[in-house]
Protein backbone atom coordinates (compact mmCIF):
# COMPACT_ATOMS: atom_id res chain seq x y z
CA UNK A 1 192.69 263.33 27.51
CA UNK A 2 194.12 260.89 25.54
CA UNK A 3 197.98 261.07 24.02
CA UNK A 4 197.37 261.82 19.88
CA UNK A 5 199.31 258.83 18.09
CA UNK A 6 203.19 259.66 17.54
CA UNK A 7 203.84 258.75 13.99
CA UNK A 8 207.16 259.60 14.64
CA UNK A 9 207.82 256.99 17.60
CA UNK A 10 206.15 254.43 15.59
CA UNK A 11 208.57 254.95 12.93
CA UNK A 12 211.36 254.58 14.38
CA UNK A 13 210.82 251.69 16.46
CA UNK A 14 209.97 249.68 13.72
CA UNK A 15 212.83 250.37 11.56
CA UNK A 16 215.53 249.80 14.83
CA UNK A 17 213.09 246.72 15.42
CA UNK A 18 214.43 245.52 11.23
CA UNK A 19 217.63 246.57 12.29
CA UNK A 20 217.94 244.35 15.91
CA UNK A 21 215.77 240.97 13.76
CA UNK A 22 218.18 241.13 10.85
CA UNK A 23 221.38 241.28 12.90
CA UNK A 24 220.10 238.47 15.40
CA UNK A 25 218.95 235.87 12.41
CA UNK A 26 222.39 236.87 10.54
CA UNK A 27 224.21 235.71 13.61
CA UNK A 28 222.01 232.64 14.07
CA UNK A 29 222.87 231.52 10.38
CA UNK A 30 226.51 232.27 10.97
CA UNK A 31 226.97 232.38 6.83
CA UNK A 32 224.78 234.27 4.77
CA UNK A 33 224.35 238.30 5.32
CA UNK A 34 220.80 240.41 4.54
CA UNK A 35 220.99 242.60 1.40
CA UNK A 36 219.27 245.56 1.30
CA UNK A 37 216.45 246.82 -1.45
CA UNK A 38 215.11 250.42 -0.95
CA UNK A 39 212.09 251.10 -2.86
CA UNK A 40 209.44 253.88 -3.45
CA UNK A 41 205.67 253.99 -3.92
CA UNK A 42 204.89 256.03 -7.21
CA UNK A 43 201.62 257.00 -4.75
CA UNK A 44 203.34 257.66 -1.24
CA UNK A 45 205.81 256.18 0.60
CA UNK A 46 208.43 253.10 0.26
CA UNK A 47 210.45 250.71 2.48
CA UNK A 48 213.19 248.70 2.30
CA UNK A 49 213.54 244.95 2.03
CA UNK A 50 215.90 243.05 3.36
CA UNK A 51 216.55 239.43 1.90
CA UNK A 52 219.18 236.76 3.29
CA UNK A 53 219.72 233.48 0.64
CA UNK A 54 221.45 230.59 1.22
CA UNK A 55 222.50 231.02 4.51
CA UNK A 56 223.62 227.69 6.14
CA UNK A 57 220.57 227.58 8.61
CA UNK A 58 217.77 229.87 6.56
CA UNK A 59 217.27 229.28 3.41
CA UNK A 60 215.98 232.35 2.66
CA UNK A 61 214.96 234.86 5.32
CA UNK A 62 213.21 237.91 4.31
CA UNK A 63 212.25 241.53 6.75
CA UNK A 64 210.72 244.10 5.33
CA UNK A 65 209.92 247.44 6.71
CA UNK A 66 207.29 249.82 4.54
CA UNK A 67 205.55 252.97 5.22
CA UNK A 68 203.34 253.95 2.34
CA UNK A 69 200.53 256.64 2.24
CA UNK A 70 197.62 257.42 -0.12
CA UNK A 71 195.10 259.86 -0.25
CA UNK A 72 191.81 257.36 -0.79
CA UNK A 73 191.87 253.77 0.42
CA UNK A 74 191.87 250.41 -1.25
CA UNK A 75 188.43 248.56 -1.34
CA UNK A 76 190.06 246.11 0.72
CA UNK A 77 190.25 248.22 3.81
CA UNK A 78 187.30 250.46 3.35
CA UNK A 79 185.09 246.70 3.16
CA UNK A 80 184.88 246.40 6.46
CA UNK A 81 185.27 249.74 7.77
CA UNK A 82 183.22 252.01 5.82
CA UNK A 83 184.16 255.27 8.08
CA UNK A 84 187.66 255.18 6.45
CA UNK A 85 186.13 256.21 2.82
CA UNK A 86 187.67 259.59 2.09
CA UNK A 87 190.30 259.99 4.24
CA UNK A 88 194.27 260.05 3.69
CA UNK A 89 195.98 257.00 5.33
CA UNK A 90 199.54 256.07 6.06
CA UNK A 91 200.25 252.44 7.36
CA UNK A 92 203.66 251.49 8.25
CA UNK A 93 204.96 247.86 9.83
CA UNK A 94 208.07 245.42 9.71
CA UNK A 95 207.01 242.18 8.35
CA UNK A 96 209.06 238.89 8.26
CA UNK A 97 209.22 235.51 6.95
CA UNK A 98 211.82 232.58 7.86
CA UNK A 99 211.95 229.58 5.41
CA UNK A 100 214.85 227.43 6.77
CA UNK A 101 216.83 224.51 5.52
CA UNK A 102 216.04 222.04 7.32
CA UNK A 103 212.73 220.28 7.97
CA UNK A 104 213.38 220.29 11.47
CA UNK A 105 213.30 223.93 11.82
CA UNK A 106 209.94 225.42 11.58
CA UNK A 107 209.05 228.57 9.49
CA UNK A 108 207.78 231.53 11.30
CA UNK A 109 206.62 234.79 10.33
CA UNK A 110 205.69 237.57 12.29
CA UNK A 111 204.54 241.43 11.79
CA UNK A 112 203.54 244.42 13.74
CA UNK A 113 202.18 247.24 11.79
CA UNK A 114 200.23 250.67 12.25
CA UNK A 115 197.77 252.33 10.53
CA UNK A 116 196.07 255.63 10.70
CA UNK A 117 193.54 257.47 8.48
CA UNK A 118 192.93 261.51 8.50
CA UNK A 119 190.29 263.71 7.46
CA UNK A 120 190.72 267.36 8.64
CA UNK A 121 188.38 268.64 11.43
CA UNK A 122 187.70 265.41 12.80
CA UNK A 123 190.31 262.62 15.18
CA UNK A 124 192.07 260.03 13.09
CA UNK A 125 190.99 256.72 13.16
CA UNK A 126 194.37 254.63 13.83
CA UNK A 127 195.12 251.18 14.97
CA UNK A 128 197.51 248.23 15.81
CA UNK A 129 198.16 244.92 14.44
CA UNK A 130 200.60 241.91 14.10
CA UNK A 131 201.66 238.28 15.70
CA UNK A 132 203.64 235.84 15.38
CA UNK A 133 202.69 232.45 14.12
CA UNK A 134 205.23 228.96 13.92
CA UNK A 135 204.80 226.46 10.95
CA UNK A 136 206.29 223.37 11.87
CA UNK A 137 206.99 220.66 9.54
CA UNK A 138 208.17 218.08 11.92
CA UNK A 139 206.62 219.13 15.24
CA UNK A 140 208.49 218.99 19.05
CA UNK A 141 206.01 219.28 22.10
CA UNK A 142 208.62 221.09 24.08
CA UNK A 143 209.29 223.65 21.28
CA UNK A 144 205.40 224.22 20.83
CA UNK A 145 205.00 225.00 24.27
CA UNK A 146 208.37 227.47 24.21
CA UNK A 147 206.76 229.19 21.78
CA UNK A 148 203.50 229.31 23.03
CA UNK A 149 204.17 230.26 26.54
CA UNK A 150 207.05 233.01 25.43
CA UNK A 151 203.57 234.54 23.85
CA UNK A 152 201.85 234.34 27.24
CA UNK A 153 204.43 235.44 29.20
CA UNK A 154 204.81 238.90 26.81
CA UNK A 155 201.19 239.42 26.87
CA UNK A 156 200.71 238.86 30.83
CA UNK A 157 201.20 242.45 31.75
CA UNK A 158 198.59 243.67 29.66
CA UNK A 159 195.80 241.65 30.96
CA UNK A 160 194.88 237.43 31.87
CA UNK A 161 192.60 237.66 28.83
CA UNK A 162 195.21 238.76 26.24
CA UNK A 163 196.72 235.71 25.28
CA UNK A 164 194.05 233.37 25.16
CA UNK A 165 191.76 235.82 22.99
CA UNK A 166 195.12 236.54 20.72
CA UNK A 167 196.07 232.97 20.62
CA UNK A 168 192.98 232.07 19.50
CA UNK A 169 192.45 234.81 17.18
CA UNK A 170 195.57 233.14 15.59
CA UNK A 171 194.37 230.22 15.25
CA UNK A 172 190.85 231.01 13.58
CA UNK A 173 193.15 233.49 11.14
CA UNK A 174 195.81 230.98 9.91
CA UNK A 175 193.02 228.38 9.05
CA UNK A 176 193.31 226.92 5.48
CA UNK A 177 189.61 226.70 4.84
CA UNK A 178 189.54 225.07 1.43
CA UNK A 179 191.94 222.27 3.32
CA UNK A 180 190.40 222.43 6.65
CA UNK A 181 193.23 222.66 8.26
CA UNK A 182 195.66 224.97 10.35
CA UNK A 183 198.63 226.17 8.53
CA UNK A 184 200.43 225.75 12.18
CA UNK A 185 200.38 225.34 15.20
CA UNK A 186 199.56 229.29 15.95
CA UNK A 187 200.65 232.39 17.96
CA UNK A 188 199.73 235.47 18.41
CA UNK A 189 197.18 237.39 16.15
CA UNK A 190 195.93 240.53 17.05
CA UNK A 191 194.30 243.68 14.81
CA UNK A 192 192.23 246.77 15.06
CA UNK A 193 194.11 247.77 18.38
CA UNK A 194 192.84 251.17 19.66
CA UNK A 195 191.90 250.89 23.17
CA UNK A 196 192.70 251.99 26.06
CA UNK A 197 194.85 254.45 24.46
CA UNK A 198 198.07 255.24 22.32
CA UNK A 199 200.64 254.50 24.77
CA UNK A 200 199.26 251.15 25.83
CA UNK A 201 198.68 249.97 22.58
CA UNK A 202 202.06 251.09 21.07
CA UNK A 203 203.80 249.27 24.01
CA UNK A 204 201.68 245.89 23.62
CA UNK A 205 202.60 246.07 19.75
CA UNK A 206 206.15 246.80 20.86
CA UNK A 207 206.41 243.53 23.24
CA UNK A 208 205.14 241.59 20.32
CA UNK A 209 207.70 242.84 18.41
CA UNK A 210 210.48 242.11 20.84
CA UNK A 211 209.52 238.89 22.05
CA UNK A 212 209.70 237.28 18.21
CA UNK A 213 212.99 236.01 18.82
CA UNK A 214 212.72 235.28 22.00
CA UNK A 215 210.42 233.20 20.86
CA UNK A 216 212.06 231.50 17.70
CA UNK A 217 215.71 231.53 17.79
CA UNK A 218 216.14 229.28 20.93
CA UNK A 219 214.39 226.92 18.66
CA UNK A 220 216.27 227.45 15.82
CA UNK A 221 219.27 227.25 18.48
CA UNK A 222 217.71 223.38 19.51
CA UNK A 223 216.97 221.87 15.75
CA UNK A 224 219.71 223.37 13.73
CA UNK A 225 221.98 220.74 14.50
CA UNK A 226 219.61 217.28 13.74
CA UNK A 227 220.44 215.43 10.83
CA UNK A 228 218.09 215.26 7.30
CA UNK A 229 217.38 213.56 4.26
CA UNK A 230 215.63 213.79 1.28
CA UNK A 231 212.70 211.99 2.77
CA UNK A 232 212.30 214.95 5.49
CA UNK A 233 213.14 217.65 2.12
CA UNK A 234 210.25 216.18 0.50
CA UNK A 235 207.84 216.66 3.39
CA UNK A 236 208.85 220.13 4.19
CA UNK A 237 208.74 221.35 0.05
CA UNK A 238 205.11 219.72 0.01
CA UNK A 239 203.85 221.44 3.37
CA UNK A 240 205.48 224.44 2.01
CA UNK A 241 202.78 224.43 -0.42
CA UNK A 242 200.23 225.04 1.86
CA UNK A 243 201.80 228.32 3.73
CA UNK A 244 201.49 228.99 -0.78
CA UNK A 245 198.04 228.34 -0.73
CA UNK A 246 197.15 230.69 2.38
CA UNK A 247 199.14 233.90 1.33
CA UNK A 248 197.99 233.44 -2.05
CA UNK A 249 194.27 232.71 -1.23
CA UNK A 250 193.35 233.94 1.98
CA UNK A 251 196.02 236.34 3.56
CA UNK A 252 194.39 240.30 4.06
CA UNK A 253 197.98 241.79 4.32
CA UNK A 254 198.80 239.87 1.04
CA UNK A 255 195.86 241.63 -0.09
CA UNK A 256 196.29 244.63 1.34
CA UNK A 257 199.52 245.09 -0.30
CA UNK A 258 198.39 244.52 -3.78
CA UNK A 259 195.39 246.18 -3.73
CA UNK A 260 197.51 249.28 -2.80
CA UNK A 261 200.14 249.04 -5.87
CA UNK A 262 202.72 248.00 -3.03
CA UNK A 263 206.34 246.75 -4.30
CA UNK A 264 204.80 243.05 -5.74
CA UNK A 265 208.50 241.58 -5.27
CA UNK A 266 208.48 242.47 -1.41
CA UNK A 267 205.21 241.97 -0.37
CA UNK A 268 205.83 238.20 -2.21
CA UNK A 269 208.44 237.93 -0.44
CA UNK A 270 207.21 235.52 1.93
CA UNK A 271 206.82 232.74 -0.36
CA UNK A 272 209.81 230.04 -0.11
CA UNK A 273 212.31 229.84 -2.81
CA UNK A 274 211.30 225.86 -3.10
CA UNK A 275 207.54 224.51 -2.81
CA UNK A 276 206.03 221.61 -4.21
CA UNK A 277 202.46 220.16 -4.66
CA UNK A 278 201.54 216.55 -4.71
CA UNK A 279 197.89 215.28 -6.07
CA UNK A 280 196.45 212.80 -3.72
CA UNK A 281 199.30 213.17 -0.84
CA UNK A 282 198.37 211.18 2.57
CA UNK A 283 201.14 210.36 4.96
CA UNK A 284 202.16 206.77 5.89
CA UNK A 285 200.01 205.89 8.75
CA UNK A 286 201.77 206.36 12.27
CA UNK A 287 204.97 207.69 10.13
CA UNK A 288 206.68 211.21 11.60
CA UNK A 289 204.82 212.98 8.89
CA UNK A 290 201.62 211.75 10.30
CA UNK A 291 202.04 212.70 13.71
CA UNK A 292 202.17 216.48 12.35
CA UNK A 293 198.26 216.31 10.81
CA UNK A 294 197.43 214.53 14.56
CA UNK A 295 199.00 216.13 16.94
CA UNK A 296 200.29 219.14 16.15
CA UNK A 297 197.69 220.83 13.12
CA UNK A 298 194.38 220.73 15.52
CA UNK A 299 194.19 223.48 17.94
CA UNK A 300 195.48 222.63 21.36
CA UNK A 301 195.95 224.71 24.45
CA UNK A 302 199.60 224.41 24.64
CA UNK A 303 199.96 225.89 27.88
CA UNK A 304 196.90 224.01 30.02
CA UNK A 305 198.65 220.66 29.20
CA UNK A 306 200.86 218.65 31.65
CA UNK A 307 204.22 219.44 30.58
C-alpha cells in the first residue's frame, strides 16, 4: 500500500530548506542580511518572504516560502487537469530568485513546491514540482557544465533517465517564444510528480532542493571577484529584460499566484530591482555579448561534450 502524503513533513522541510538558502547566500554576500515579511491569505494560508538589498555580491536576493489553501481552484490549474474541479487544495513551496551585481554572476532561480487537492470519500490527487535554472549574462563553459552536471549527479540515484528528461523539460519551459530564444542556459524542470510513490517523490524534490547551492554558490564563489564596467552593466540590465518578459508573459507559477489572490508583492518578487529594454538591440559581431546568443542561449548537452 502506498504511504498517504505527510503534509506535515513537507512543511517543514521546506521552511528549514528557507532557513539553510537564506543563511548560505547571506554569508556568500558577506554585507547585506534577509528581512523578513510574514503575510496572510484573506482565503487560506500565508508565507513569509524574505528579501536581501544591496548586498555587496546580490543585488537583491529574494526566498519565499508560502502555503496557501482554498476551497475551489483557480482556472489556471483546473485547465489542464479537469479532475481537480471541486476539490479543496493546499499548495505549499520555497521559491527563490538571485539578481546579482555583477554581470559576471549569473541569476538563478529555483523552487520546489507541493500540491494536493481533497474531496472526501475519494484519495487526493497530490504532486511535486520545481528546478533550478541559471541565467547567465556573460557565459563560462566550465561554470555551465558545474552546474549542469551538479544536476546530474543529484538526480543519478533516482534513475539514468532523470536528468536528461528534466534537463530537457527545462529547457522547452524557459523558452521565450515571442523571442525565440532560451532565457538560459537551463537546469532542472520537473512537475506533476506522483509516481512511484510519496516517499520517493518527496526525497527527489528534497535533493533538488539541497543541491541548489551546491550548484550556484561555487559559482558565485569563482565570478564574484572579476572586475566590471558600465559596458558589462548595460548588457546585464538589457538581458534582464528578458527574464521580465518570461515571468510576465509566459511563467504558470507567476500565474498561478495571481490567479489565486496570492501576496502580488512576493510572488513579483522575482523581478530585478534594475531592467532595461532597448528597440533594435544586436550585439557587436564576435564581441563577449555575442558569444552569449551563440554559444551559450541554444540548447547544448553540457555534459556529452569534451570537457
Amino acid at each position: 500500500m502506498n504511504p498517504l502524503p505527510d503534509i506535515d513533513q513537507v512543511k517543514a522541510f521546506l521552511l528549514s530548506l528557507q532557513d539553510r538558502i537564506c543563511q548560505q547566500l547571506a554569508a556568500a554576500d558577506g554585507r547585506a542580511q534577509f528581512k523578513q515579511d510574514n503575510w496572510v491569505r484573506e482565503e487560506g494560508g500565508g508565507g513569509q518572504s524574505r528579501v536581501l538589498t544591496q548586498g555587496a555580491v546580490f543585488e537583491q536576493a529574494g526566498v519565499n516560502f508560502s502555503h496557501v489553501s482554498g476551497a475551489t481552484l483557480p482556472a489556471s490549474a483546473t485547465a489542464h487537469r479537469p479532475e481537480l474541479a471541486g476539490r479543496s487544495f493546499q499548495a505549499m513551496g520555497v521559491s527563490l530568485v538571485i539578481h546579482p551585481l555583477s554581470p559576471y554572476i549569473p541569476t538563478s532561480h529555483a523552487n520546489v513546491r507541493f500540491f494536493i487537492a481533497e474531496k472526501p470519500g475519494e484519495d487526493p490527487v497530490w504532486w511535486f514540482g520545481g528546478g533550478f535554472d541559471l541565467t547567465p549574462y556573460y557565459g563560462f563553459e566550465e561554470d555551465a557544465r558545474h552546474w549542469h552536471q551538479t544536476a546530474a549527479d543529484l538526480c543519478a540515484p533516482f534513475g539514468d533517465d532523470v536528468y536528461p528528461k528534466y534537463k530537457k523539460w527545462c529547457d522547452d519551459y524557459f523558452f521565450i517564444k515571442h523571442r525565440n530564444e532560451a532565457r538560459g542556459i537551463g537546469g532542472l524542470f520537473f512537475d506533476d510528480l506522483n509516481t512511484p510513490d510519496f516517499n520517493q517523490c518527496f526525497a527527489f524534490m528534497q535533493a533538488v532542493g539541497n543541491g541548489f547551492t551546491e550548484a550556484y554558490l561555487p559559482i558565485v564563489e569563482k565570478r564574484k571577484a572579476l572586475s566590471w564596467g558600465e559596458r558589462e552593466r548595460q548588457f546585464q540590465l538589457y538581458r534582464r529584460g528578458r527574464y521580465v518578459e518570461f515571468n510576465l508573459v509566459w511563467d504558470r507559477g507567476t500565474l498561478f499566484g495571481l490567479q489565486t489572490g496570492g501576496r502580488t508583492e512576493s510572488i513579483l518578487m522575482s523581478m530585478p530591482p534594475l531592467v532595461r529594454w532597448e528597440y533594435g538591440f544586436e550585439p557587436e559581431a564576435d564581441s563577449p555579448e555575442a558569444a552569449l546568443y551563440r554559444d551559450f542561449l541554444p540548447t547544448r548537452d553540457w555534459l556529452a561534450e569534451t570537457k
